[in-house]
PDB file of N, CA and C in Angstrom:
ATOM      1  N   UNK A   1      32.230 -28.519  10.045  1.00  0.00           N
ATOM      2  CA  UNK A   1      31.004 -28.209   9.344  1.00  0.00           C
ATOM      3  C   UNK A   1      31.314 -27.197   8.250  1.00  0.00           C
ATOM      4  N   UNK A   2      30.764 -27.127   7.364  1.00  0.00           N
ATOM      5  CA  UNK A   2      31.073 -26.510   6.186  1.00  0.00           C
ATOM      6  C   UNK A   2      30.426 -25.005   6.743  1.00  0.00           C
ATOM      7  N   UNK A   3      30.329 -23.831   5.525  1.00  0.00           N
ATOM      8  CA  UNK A   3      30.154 -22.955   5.809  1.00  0.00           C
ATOM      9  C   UNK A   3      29.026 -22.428   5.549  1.00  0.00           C
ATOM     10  N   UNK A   4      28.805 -22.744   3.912  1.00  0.00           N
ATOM     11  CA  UNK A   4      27.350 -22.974   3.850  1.00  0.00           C
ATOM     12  C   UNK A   4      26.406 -23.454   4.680  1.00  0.00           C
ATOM     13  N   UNK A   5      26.806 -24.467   5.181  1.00  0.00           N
ATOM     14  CA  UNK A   5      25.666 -25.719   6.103  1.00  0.00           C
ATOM     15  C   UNK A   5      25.991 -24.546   7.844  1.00  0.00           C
ATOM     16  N   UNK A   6      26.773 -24.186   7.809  1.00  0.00           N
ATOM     17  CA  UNK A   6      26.737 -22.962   9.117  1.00  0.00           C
ATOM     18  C   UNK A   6      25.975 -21.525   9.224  1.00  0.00           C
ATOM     19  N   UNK A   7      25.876 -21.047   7.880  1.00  0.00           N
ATOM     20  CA  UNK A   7      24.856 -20.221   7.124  1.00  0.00           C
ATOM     21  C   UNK A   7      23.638 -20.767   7.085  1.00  0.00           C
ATOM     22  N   UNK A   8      23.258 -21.966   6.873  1.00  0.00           N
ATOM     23  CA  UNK A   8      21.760 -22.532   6.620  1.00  0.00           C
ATOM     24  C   UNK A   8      21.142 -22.711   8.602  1.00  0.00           C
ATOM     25  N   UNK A   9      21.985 -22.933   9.208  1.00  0.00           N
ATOM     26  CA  UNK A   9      21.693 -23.196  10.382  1.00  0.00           C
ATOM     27  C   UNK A   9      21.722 -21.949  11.399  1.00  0.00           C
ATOM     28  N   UNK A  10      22.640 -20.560  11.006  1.00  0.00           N
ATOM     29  CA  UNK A  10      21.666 -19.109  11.428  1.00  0.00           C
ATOM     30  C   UNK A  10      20.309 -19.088  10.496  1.00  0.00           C
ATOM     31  N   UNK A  11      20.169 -19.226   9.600  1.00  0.00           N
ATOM     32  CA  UNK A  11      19.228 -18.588   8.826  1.00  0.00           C
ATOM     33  C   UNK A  11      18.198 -19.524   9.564  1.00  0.00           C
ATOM     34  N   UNK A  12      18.109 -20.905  10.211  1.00  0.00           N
ATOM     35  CA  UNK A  12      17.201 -21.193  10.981  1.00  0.00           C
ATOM     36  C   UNK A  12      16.795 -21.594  11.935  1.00  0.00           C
ATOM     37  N   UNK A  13      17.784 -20.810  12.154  1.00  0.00           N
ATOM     38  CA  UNK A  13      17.880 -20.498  14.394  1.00  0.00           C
ATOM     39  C   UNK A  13      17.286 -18.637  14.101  1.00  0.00           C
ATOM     40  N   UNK A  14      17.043 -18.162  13.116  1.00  0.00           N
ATOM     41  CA  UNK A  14      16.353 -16.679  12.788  1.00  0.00           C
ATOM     42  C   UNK A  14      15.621 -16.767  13.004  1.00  0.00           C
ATOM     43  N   UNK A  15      14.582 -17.608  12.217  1.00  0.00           N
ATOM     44  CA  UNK A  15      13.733 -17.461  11.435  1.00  0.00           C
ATOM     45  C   UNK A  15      12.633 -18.732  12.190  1.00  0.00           C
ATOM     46  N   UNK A  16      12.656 -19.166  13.369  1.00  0.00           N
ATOM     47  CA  UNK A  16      11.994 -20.193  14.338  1.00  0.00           C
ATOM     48  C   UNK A  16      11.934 -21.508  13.159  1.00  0.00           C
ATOM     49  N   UNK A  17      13.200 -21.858  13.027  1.00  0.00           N
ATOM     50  CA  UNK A  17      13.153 -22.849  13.139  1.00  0.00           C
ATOM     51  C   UNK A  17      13.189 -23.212  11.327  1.00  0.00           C
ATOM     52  N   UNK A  18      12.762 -22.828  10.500  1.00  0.00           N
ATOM     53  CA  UNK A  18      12.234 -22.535   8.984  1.00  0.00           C
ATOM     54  C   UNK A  18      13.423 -22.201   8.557  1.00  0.00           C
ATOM     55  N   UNK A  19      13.467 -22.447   6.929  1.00  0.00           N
ATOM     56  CA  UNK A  19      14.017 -21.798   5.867  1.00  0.00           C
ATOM     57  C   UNK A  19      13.096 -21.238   4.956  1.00  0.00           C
ATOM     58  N   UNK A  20      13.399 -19.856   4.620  1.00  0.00           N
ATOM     59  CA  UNK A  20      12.154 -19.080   3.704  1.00  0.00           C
ATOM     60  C   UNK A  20      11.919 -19.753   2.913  1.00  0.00           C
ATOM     61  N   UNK A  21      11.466 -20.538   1.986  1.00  0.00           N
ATOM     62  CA  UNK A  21      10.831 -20.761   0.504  1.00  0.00           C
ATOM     63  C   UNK A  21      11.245 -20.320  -0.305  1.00  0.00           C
ATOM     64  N   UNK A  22      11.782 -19.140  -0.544  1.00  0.00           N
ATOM     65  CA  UNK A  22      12.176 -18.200  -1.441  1.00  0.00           C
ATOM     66  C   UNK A  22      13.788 -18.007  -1.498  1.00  0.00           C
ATOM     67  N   UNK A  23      14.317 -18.633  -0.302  1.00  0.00           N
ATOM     68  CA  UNK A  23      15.593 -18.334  -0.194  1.00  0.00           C
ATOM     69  C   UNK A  23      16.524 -18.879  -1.080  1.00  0.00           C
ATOM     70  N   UNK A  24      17.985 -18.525  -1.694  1.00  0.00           N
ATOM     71  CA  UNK A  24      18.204 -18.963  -2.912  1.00  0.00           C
ATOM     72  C   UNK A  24      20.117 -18.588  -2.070  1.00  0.00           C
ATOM     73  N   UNK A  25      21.136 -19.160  -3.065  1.00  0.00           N
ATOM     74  CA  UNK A  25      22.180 -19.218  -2.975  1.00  0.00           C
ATOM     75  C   UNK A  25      22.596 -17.722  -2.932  1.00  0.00           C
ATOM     76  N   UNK A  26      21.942 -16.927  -3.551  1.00  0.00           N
ATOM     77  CA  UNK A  26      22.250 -15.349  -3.826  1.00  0.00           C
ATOM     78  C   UNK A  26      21.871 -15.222  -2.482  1.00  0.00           C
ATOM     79  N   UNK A  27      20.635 -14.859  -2.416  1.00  0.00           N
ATOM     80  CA  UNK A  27      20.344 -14.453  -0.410  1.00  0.00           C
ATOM     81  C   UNK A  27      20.902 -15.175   0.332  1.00  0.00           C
ATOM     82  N   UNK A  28      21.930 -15.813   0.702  1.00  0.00           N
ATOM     83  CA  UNK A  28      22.202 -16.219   1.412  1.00  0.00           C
ATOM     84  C   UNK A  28      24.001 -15.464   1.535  1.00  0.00           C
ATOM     85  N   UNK A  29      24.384 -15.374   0.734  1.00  0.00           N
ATOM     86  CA  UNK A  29      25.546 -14.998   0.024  1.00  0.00           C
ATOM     87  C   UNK A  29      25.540 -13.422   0.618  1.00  0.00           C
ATOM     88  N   UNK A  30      23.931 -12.508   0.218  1.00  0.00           N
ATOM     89  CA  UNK A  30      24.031 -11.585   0.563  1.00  0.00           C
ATOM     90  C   UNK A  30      23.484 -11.285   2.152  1.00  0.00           C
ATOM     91  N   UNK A  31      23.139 -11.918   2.609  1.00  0.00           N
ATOM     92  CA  UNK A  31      22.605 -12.225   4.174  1.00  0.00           C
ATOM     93  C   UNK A  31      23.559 -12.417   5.078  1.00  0.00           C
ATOM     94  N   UNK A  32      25.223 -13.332   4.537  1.00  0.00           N
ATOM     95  CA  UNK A  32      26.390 -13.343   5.087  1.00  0.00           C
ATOM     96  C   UNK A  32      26.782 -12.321   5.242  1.00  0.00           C
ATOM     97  N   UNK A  33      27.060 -11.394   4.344  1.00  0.00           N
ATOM     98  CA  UNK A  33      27.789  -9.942   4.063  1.00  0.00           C
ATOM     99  C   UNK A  33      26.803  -8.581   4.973  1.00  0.00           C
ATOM    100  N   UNK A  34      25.891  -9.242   4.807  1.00  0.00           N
ATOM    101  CA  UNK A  34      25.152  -7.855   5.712  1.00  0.00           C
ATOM    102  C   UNK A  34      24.766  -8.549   7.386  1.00  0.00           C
ATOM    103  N   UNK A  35      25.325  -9.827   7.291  1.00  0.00           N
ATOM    104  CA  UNK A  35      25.189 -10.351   8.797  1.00  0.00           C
ATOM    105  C   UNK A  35      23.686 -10.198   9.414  1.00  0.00           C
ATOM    106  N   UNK A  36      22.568 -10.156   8.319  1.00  0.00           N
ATOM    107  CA  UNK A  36      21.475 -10.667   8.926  1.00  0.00           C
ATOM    108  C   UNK A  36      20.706 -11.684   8.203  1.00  0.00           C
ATOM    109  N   UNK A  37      20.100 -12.572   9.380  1.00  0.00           N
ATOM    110  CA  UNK A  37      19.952 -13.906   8.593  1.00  0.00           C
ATOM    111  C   UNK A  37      18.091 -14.233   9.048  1.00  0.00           C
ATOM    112  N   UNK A  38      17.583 -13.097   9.564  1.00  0.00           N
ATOM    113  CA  UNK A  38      15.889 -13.002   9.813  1.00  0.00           C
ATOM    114  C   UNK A  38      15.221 -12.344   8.801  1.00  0.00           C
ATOM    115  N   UNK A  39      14.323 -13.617   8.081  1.00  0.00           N
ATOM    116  CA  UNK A  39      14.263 -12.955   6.170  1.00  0.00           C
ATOM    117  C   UNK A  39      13.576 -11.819   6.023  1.00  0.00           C
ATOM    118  N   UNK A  40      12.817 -11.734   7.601  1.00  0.00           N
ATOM    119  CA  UNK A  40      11.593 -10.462   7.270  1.00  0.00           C
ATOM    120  C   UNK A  40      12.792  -9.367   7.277  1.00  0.00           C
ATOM    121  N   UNK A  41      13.563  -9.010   8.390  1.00  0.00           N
ATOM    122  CA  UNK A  41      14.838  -8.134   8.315  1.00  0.00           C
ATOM    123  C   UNK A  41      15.490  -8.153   7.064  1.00  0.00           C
ATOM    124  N   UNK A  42      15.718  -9.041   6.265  1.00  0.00           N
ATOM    125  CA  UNK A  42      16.671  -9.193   5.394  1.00  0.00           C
ATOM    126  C   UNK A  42      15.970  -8.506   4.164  1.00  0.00           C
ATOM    127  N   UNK A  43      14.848  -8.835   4.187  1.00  0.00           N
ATOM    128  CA  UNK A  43      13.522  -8.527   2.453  1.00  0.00           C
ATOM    129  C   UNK A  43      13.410  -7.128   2.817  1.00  0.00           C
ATOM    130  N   UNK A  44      13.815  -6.130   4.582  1.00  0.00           N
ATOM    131  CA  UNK A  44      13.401  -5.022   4.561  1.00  0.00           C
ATOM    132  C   UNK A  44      14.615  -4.430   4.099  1.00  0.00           C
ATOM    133  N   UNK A  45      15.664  -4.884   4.672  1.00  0.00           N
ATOM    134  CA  UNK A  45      17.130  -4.416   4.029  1.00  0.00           C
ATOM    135  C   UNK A  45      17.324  -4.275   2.867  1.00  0.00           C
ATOM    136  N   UNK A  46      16.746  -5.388   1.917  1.00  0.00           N
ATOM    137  CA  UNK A  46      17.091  -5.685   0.770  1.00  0.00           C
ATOM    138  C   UNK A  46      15.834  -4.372  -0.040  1.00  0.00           C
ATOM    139  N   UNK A  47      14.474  -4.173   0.330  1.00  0.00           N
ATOM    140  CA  UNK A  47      13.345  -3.144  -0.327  1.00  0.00           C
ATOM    141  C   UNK A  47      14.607  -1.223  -0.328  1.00  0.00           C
ATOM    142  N   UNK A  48      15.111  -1.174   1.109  1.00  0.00           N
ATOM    143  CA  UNK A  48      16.042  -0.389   1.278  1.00  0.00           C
ATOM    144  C   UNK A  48      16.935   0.609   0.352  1.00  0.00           C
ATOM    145  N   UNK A  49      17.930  -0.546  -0.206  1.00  0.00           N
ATOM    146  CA  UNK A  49      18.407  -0.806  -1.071  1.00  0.00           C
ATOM    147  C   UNK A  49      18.130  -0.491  -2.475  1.00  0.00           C
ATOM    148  N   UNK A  50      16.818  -0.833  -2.942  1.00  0.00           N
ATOM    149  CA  UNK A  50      16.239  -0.693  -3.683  1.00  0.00           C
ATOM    150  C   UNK A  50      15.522   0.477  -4.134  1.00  0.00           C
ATOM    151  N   UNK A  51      14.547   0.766  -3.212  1.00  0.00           N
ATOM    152  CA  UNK A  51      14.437   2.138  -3.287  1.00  0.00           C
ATOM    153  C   UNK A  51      15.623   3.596  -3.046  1.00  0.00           C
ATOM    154  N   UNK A  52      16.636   3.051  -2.236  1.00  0.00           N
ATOM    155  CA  UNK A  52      17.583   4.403  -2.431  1.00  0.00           C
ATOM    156  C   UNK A  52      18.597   4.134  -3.852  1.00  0.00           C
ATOM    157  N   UNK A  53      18.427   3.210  -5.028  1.00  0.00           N
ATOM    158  CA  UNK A  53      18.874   3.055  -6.208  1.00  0.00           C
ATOM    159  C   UNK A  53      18.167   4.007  -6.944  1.00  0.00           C
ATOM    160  N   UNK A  54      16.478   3.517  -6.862  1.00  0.00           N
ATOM    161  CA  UNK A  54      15.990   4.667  -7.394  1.00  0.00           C
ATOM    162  C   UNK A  54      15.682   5.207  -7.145  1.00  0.00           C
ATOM    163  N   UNK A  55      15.638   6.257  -5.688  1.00  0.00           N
ATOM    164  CA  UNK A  55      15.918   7.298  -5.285  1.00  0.00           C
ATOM    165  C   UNK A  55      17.544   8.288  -5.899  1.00  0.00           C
ATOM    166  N   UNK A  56      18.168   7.479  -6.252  1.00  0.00           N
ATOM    167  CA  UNK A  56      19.271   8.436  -6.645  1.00  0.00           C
ATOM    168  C   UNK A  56      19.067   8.073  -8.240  1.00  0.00           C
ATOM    169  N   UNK A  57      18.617   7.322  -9.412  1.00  0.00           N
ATOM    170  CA  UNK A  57      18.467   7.413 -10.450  1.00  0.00           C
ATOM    171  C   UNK A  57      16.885   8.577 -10.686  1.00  0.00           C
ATOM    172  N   UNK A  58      15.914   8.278  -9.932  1.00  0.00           N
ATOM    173  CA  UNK A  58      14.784   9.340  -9.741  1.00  0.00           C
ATOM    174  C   UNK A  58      14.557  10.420  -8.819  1.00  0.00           C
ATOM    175  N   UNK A  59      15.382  11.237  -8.263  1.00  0.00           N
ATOM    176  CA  UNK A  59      15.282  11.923  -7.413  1.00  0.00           C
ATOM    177  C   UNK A  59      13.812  12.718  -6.768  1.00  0.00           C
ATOM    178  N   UNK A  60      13.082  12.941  -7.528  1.00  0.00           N
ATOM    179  CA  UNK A  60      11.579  12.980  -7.387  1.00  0.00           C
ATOM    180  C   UNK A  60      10.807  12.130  -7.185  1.00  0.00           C
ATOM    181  N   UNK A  61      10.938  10.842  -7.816  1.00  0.00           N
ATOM    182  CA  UNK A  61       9.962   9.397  -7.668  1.00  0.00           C
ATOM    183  C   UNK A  61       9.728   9.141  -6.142  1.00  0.00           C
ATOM    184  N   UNK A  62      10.528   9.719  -5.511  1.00  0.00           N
ATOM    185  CA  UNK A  62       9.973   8.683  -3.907  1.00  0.00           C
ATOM    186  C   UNK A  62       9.959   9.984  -3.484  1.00  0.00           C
ATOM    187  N   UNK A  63       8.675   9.696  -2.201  1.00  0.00           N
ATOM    188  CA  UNK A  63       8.231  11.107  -1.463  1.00  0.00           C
ATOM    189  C   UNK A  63       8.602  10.583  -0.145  1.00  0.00           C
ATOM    190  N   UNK A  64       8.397  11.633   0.782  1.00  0.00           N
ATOM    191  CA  UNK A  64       8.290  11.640   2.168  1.00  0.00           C
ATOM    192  C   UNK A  64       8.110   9.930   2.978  1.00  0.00           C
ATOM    193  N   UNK A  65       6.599   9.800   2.352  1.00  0.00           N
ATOM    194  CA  UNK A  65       5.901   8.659   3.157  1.00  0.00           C
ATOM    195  C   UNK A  65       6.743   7.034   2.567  1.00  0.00           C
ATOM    196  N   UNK A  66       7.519   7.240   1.430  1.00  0.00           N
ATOM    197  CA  UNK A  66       8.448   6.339   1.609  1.00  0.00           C
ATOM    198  C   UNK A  66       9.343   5.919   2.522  1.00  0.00           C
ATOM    199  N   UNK A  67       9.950   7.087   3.925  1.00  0.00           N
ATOM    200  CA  UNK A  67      10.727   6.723   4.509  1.00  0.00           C
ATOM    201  C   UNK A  67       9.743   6.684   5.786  1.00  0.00           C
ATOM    202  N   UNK A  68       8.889   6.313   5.667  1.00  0.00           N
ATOM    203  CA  UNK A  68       8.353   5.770   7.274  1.00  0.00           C
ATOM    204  C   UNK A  68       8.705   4.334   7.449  1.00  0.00           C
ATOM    205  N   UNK A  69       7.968   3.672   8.968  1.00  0.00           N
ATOM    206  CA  UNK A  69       8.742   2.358   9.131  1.00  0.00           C
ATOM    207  C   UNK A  69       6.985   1.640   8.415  1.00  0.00           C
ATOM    208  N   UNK A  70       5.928   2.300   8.700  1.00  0.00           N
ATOM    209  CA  UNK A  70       4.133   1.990   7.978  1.00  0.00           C
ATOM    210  C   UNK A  70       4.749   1.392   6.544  1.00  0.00           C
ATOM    211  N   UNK A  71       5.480   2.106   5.766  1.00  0.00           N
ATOM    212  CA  UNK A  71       6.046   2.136   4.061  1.00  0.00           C
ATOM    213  C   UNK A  71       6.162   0.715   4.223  1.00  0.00           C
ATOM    214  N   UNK A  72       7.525   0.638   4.967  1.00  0.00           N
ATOM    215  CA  UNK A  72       8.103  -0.528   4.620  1.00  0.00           C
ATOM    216  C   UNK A  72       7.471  -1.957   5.442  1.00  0.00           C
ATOM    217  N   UNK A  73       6.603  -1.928   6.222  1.00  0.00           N
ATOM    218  CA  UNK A  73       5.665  -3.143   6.395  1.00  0.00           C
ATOM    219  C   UNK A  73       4.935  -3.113   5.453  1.00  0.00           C
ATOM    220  N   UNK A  74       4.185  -2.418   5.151  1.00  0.00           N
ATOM    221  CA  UNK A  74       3.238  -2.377   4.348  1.00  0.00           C
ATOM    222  C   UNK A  74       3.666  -3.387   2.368  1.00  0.00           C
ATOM    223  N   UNK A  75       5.295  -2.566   1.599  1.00  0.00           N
ATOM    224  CA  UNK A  75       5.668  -2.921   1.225  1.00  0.00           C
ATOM    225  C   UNK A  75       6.222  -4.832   1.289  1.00  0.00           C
ATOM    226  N   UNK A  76       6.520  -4.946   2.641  1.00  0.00           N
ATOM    227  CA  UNK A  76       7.189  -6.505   2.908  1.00  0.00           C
ATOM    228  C   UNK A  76       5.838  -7.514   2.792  1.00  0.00           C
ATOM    229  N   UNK A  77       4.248  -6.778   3.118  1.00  0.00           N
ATOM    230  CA  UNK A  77       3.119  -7.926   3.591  1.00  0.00           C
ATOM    231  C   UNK A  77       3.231  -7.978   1.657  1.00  0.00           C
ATOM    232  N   UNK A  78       2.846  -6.924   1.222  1.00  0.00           N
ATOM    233  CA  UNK A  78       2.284  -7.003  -0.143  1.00  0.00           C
ATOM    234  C   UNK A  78       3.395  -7.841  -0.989  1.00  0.00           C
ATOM    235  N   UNK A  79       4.605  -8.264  -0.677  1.00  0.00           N
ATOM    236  CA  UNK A  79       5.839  -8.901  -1.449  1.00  0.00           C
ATOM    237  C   UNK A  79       5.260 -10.147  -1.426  1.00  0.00           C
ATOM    238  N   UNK A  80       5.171 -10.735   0.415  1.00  0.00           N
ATOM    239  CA  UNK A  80       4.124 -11.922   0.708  1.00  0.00           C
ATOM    240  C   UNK A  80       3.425 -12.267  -0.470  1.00  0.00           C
ATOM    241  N   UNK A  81       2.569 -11.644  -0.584  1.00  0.00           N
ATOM    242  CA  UNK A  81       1.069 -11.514  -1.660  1.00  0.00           C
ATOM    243  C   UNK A  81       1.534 -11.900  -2.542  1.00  0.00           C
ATOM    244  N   UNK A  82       2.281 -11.405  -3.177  1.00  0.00           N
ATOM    245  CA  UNK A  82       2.309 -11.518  -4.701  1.00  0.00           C
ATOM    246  C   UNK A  82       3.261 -12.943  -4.242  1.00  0.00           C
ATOM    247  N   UNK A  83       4.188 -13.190  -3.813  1.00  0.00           N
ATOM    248  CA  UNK A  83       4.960 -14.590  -4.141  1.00  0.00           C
ATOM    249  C   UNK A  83       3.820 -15.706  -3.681  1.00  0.00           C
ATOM    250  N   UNK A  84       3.400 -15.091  -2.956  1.00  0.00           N
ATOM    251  CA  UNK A  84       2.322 -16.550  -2.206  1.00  0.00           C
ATOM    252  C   UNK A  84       1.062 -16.633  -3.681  1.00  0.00           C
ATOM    253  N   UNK A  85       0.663 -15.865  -4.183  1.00  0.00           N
ATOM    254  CA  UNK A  85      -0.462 -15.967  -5.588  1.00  0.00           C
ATOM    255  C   UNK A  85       0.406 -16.328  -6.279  1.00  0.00           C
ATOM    256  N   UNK A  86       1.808 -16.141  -6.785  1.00  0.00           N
ATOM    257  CA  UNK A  86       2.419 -16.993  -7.947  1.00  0.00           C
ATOM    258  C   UNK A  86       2.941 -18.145  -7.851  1.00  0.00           C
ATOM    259  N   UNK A  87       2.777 -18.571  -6.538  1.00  0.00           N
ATOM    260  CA  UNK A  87       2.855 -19.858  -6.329  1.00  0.00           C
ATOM    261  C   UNK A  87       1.867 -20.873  -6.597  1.00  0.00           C
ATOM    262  N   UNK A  88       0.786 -20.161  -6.557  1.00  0.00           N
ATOM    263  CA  UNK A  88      -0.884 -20.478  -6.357  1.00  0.00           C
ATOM    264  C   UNK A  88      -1.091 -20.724  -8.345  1.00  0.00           C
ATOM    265  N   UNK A  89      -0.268 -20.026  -8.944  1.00  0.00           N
ATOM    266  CA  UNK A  89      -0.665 -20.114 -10.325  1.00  0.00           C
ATOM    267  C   UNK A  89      -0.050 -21.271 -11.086  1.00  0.00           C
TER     268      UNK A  89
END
């Protein structure tokens, strides 16, 4: 079996059964390397990431209530939102 097609088959033994919608050759690439393949885990890893970039380019921009675990659900439903309405458009 190839490796890719061994990658597509954690990502949906993760994820019950599904492949995200959104998922792309890049996330998958980077989902290998960080060895998690459950997209809600993966989109929180990946927000992570993101904010400690600009946390170290803005050192003031992010406060306290950024590092709760409330932040980052809150952040992952509202990602939902917006991809699920631009789909809708």
């Amino acid at each position: 079996m190839g490796r890719i097609k061994e990658y597509y088959m954690e990502i949906m033994e993760a994820n019950d059964g599904k492949v995200p919608e959104e998922l792309t050759i890049a996330d998958i690439a980077r989902m290998k390397e960080l060895r998690i393949f459950n997209w809600q885990e993966y989109e929180r890893e990946q927000e992570k990431v993101r904010v400690f970039k600009v946390k170290q380019e803005n050192p003031r921009e992010i406060t306290k209530t950024a590092q709760t675990r409330e932040y980052w659900e809150e952040e992952l439903r509202k990602g939902k939102i917006r991809r699920a309405s631009k789909g809708l458009q």
